[in-house]
PDB file of N, CA and C in Angstrom:
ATOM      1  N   UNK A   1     -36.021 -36.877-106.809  1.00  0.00           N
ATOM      2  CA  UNK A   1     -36.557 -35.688-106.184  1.00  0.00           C
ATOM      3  C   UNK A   1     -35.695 -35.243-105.003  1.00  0.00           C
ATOM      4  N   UNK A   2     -35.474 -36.046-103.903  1.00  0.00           N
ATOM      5  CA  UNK A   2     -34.904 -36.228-103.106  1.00  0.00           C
ATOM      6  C   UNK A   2     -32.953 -35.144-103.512  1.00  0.00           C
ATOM      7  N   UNK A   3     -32.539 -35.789-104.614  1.00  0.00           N
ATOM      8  CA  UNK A   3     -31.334 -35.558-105.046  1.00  0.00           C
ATOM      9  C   UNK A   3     -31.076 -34.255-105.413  1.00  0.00           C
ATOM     10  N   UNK A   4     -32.528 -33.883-106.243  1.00  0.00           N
ATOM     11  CA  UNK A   4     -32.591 -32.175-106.270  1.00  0.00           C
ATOM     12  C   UNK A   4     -32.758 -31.488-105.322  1.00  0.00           C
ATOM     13  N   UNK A   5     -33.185 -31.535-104.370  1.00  0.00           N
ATOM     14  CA  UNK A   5     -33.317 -30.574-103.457  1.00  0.00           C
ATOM     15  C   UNK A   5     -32.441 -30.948-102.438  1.00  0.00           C
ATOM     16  N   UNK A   6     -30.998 -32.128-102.374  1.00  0.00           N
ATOM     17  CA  UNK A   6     -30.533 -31.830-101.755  1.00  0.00           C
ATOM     18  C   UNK A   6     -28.930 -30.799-102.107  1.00  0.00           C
ATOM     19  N   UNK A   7     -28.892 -31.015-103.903  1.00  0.00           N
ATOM     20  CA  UNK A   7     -27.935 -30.450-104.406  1.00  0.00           C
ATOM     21  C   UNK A   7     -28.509 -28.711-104.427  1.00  0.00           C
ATOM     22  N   UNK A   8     -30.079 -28.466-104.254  1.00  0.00           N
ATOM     23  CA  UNK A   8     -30.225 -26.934-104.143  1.00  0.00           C
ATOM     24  C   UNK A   8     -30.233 -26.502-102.702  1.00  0.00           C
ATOM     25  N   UNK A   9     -30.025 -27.344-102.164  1.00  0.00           N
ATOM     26  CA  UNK A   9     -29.328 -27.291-100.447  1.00  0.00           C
ATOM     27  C   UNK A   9     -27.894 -26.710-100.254  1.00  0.00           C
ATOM     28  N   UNK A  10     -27.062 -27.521-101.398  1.00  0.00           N
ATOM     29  CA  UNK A  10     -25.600 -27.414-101.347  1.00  0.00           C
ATOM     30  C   UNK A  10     -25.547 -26.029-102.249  1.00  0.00           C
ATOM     31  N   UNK A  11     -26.076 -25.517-103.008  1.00  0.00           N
ATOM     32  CA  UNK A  11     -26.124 -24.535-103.720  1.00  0.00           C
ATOM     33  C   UNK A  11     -26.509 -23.588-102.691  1.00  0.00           C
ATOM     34  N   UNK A  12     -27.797 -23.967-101.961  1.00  0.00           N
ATOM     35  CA  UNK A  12     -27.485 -22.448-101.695  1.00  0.00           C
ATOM     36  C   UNK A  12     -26.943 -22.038-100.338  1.00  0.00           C
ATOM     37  N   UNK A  13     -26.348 -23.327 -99.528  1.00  0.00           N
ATOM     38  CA  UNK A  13     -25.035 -23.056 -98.605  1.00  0.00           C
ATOM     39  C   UNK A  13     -24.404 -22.174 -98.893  1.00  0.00           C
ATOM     40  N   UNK A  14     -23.461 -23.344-100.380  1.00  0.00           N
ATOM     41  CA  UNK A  14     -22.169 -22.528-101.056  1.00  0.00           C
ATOM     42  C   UNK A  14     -22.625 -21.098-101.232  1.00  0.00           C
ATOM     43  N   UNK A  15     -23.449 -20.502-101.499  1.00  0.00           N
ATOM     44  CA  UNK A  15     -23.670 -19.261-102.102  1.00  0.00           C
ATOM     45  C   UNK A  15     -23.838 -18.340-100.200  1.00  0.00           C
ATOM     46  N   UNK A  16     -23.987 -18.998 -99.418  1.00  0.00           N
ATOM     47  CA  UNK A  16     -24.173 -17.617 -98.529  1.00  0.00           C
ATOM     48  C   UNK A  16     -22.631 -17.920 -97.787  1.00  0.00           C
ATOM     49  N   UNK A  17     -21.290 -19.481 -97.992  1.00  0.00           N
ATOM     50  CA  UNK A  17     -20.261 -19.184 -97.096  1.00  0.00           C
ATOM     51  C   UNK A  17     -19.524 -18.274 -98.514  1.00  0.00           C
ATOM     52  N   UNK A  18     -20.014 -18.040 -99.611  1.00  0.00           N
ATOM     53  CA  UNK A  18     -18.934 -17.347-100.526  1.00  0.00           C
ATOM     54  C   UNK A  18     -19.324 -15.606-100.124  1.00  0.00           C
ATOM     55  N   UNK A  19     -20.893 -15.514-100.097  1.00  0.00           N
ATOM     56  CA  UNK A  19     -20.943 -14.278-100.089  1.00  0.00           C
ATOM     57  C   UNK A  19     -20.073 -13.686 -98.788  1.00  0.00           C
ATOM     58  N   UNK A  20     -20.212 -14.811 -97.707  1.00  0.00           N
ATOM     59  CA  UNK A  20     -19.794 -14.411 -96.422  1.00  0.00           C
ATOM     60  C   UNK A  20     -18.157 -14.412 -96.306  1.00  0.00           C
ATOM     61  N   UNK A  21     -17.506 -14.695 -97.167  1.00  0.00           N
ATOM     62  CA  UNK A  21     -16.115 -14.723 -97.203  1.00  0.00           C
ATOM     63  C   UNK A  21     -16.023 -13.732 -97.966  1.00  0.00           C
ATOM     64  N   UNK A  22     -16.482 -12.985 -99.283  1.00  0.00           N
ATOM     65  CA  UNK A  22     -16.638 -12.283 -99.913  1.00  0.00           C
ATOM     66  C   UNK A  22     -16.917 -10.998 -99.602  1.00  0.00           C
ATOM     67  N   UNK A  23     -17.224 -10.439 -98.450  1.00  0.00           N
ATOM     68  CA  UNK A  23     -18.049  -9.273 -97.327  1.00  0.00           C
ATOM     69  C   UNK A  23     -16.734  -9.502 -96.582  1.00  0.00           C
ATOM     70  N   UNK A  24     -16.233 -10.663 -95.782  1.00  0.00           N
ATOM     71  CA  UNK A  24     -14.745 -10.473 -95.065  1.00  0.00           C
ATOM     72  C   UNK A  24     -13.683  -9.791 -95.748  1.00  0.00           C
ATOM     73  N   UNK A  25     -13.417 -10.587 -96.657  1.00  0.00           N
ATOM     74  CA  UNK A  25     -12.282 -10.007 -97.834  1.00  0.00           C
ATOM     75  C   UNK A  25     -12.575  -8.344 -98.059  1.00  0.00           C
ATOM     76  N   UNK A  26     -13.505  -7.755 -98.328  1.00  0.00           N
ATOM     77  CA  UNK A  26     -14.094  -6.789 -98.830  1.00  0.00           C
ATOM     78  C   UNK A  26     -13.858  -5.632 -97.364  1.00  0.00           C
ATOM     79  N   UNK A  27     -14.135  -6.106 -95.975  1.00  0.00           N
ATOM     80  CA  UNK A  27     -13.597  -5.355 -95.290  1.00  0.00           C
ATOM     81  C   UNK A  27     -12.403  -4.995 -94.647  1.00  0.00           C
ATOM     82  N   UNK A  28     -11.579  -6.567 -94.785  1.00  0.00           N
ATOM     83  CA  UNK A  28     -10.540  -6.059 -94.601  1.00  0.00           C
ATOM     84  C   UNK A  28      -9.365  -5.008 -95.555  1.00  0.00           C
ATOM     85  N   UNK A  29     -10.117  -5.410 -96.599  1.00  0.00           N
ATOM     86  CA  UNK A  29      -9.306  -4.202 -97.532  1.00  0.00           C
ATOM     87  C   UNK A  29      -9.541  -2.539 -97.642  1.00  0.00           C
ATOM     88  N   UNK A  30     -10.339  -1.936 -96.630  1.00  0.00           N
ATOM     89  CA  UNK A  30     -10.813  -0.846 -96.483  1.00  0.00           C
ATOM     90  C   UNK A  30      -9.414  -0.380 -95.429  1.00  0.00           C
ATOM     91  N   UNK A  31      -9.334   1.319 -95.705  1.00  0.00           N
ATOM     92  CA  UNK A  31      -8.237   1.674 -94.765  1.00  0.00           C
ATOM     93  C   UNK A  31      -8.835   2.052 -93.361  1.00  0.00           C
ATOM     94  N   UNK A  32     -10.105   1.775 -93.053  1.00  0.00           N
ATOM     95  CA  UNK A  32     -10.880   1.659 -91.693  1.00  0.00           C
ATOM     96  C   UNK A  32     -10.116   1.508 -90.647  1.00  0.00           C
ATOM     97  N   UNK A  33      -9.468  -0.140 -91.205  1.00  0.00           N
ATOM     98  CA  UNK A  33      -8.549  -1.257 -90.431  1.00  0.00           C
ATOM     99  C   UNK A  33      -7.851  -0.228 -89.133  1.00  0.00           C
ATOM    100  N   UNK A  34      -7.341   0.627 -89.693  1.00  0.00           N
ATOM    101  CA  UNK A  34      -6.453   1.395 -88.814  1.00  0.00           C
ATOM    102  C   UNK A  34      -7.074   1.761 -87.575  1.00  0.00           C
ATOM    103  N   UNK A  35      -8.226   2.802 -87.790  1.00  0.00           N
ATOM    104  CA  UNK A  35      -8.491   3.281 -87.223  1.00  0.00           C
ATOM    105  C   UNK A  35      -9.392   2.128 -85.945  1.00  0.00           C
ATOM    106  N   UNK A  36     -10.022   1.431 -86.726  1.00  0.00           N
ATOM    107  CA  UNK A  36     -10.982   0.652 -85.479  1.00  0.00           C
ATOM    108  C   UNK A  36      -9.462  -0.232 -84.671  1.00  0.00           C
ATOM    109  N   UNK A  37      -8.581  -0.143 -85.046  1.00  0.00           N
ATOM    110  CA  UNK A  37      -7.085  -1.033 -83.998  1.00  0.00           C
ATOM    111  C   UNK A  37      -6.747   0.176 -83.118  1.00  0.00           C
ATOM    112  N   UNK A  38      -7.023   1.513 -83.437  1.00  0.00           N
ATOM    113  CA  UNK A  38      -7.009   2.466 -82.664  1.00  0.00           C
ATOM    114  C   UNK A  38      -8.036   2.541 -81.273  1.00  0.00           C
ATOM    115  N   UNK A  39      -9.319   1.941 -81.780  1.00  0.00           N
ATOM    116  CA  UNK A  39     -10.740   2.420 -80.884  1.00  0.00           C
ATOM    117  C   UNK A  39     -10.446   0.820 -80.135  1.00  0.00           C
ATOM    118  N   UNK A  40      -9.929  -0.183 -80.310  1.00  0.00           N
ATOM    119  CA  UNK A  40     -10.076  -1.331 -79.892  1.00  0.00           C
ATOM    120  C   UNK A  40      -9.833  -0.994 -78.197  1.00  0.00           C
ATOM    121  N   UNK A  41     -10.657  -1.660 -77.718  1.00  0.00           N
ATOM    122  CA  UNK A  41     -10.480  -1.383 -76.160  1.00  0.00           C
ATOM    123  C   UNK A  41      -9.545  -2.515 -75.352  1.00  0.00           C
ATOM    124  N   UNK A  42      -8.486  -1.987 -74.583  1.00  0.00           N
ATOM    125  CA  UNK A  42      -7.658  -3.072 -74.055  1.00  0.00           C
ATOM    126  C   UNK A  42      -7.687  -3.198 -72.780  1.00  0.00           C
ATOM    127  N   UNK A  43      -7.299  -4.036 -71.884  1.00  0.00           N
ATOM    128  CA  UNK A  43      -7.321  -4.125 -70.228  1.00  0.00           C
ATOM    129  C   UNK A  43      -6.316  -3.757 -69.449  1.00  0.00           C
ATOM    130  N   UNK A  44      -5.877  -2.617 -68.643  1.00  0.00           N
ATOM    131  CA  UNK A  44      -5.101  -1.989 -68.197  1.00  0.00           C
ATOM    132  C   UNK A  44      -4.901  -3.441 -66.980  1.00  0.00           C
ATOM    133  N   UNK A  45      -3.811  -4.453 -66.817  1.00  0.00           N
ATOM    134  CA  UNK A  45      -3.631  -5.733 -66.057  1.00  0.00           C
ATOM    135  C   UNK A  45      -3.436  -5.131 -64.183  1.00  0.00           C
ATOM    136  N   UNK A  46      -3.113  -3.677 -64.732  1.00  0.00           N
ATOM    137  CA  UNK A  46      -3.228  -3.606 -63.092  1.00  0.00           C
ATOM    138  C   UNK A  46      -4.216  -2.917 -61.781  1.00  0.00           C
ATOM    139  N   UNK A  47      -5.095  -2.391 -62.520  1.00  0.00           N
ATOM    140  CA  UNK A  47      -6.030  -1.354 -62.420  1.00  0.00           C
ATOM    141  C   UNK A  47      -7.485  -2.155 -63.246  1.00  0.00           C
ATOM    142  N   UNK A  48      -7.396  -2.718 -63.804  1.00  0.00           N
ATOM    143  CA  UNK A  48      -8.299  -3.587 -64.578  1.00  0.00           C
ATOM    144  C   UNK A  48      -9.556  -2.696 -65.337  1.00  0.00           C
ATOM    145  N   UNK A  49      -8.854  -1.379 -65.684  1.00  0.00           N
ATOM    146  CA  UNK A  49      -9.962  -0.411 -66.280  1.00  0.00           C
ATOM    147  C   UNK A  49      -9.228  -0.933 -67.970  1.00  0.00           C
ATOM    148  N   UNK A  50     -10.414  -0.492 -68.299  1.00  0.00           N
ATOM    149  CA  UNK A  50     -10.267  -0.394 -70.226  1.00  0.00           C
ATOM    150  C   UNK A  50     -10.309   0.945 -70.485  1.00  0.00           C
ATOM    151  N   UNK A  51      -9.141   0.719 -71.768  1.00  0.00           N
ATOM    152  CA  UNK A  51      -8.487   1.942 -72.469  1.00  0.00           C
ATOM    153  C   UNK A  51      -8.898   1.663 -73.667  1.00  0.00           C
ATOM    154  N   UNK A  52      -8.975   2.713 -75.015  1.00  0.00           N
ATOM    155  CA  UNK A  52      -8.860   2.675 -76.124  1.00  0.00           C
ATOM    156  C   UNK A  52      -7.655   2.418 -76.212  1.00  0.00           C
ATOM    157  N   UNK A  53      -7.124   1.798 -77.262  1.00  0.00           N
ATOM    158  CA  UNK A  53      -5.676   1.218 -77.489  1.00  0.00           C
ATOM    159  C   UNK A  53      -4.819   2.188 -77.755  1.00  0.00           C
ATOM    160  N   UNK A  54      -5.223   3.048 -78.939  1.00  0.00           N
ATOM    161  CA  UNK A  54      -4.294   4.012 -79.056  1.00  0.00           C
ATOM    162  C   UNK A  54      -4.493   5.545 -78.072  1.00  0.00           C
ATOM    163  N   UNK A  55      -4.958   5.161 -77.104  1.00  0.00           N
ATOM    164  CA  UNK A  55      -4.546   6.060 -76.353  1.00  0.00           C
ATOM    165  C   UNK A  55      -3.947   5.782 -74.931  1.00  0.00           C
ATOM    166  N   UNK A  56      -3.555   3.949 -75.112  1.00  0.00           N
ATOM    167  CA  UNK A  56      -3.724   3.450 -73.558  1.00  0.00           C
ATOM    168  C   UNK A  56      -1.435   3.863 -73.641  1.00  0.00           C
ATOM    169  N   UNK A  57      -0.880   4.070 -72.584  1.00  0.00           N
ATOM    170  CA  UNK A  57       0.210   4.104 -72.035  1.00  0.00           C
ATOM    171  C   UNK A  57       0.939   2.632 -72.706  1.00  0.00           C
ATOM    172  N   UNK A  58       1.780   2.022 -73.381  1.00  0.00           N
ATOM    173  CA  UNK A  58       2.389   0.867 -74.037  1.00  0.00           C
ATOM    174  C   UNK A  58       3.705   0.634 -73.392  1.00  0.00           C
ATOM    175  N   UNK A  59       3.955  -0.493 -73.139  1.00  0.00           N
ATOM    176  CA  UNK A  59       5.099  -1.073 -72.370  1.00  0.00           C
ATOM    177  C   UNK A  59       5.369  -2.467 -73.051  1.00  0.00           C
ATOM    178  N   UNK A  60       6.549  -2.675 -73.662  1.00  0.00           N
ATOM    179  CA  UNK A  60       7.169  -3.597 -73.326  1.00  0.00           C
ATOM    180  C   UNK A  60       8.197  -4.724 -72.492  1.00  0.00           C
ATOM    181  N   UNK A  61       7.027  -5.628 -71.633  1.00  0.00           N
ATOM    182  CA  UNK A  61       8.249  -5.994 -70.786  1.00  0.00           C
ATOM    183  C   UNK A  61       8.741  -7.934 -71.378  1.00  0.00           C
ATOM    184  N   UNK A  62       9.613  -8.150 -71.090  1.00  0.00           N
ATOM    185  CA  UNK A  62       9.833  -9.445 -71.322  1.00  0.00           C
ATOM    186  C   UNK A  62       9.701 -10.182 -72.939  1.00  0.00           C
ATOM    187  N   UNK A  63       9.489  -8.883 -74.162  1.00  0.00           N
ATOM    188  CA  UNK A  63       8.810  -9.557 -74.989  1.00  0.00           C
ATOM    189  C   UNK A  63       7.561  -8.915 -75.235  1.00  0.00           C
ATOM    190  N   UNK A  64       6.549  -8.751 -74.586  1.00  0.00           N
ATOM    191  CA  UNK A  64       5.586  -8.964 -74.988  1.00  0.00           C
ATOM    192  C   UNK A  64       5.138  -7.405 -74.345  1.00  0.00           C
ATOM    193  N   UNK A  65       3.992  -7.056 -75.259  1.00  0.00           N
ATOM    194  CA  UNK A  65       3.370  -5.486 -74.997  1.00  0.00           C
ATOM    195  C   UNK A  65       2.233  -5.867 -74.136  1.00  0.00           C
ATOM    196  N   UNK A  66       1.922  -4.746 -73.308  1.00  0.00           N
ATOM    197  CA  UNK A  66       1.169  -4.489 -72.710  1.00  0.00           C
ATOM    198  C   UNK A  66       0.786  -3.264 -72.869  1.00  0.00           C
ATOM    199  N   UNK A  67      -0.660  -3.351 -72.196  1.00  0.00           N
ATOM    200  CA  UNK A  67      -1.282  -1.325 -72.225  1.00  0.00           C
ATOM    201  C   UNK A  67      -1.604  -1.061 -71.093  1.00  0.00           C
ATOM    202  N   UNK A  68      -1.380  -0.106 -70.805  1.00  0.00           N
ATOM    203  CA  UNK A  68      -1.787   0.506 -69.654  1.00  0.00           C
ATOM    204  C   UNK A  68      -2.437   1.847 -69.650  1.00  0.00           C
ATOM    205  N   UNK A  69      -3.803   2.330 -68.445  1.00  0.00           N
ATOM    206  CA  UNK A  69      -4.245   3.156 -68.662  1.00  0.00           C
ATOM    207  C   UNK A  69      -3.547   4.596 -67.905  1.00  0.00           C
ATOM    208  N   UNK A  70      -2.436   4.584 -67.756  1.00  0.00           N
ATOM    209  CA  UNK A  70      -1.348   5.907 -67.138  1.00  0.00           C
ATOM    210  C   UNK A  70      -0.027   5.211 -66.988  1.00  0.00           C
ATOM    211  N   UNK A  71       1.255   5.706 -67.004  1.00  0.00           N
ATOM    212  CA  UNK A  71       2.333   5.576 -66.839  1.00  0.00           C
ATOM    213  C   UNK A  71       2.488   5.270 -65.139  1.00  0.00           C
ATOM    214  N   UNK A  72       1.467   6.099 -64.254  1.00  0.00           N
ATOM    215  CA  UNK A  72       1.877   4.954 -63.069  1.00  0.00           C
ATOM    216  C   UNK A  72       1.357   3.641 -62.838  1.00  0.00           C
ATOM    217  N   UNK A  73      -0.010   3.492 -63.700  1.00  0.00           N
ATOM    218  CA  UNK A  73       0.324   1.609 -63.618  1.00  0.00           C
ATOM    219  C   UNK A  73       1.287   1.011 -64.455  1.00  0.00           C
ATOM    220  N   UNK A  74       1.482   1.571 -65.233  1.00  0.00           N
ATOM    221  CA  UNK A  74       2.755   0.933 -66.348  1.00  0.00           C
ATOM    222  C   UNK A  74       3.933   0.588 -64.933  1.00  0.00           C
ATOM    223  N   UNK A  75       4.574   1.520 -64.327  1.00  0.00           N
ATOM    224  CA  UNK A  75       5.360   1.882 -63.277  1.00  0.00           C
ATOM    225  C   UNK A  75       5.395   0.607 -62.374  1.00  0.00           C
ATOM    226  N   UNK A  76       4.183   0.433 -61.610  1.00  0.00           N
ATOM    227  CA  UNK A  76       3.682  -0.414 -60.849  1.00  0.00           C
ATOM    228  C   UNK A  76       3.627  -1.783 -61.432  1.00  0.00           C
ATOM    229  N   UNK A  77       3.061  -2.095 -62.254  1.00  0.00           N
ATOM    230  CA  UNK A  77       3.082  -3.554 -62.904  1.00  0.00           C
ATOM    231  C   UNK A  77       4.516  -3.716 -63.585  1.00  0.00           C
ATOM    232  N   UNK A  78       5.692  -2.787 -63.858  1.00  0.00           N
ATOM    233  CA  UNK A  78       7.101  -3.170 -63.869  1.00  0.00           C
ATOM    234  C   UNK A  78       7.852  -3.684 -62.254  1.00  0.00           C
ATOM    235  N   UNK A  79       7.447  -2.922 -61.505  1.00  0.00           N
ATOM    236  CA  UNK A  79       7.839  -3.343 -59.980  1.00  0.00           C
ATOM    237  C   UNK A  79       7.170  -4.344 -59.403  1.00  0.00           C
ATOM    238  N   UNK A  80       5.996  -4.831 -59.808  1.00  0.00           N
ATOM    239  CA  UNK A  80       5.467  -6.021 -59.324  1.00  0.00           C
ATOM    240  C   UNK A  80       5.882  -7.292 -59.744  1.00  0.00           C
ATOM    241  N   UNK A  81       6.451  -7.314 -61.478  1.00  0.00           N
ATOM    242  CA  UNK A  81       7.135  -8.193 -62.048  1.00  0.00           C
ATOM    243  C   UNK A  81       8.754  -8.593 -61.028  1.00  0.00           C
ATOM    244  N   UNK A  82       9.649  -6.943 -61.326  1.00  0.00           N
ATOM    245  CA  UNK A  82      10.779  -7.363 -60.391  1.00  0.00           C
ATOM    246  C   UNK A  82      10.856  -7.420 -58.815  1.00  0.00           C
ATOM    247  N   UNK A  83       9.798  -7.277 -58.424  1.00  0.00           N
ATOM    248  CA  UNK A  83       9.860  -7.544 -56.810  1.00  0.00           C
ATOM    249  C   UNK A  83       8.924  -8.857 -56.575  1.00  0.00           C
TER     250      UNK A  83
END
């Protein structure tokens, strides 16, 4: 008794991590993707306001991108690096 209900245990795990991988898969294949990497909100490092991404000011310094919410913190957090 015991054995059945622990294999309809494992059954019906398996069945909600498949559906739940199954719903992942399923959204990342939508052309959505784009747009919500657009709405994603990022942290302007010098001013500490949040931007939508694709509208925040983009800098690469050292490698690595940053966002910024105007070209004068972009400005400012380049001069704070070299000074």
């Amino acid at each position: 008794m015991y054995r059945l209900l622990f294999i309809l245990g494992l059954l019906v795990l398996l069945y909600f991590l498949l559906r739940n991988a199954y719903r992942e898969l399923k959204g990342k294949k939508g052309t959505d993707q784009t747009l919500t990497d657009k709405n994603q909100m990022v942290q302007d490092p010098v001013c500490r306001m949040y931007v939508p991404k694709g509208s925040a000011v983009e800098a690469s310094v050292g490698g690595q991108t940053y966002y910024f919410c105007s070209q004068d913190c972009a400005n400012t957090f380049q001069k704070q690096l070299s000074g």
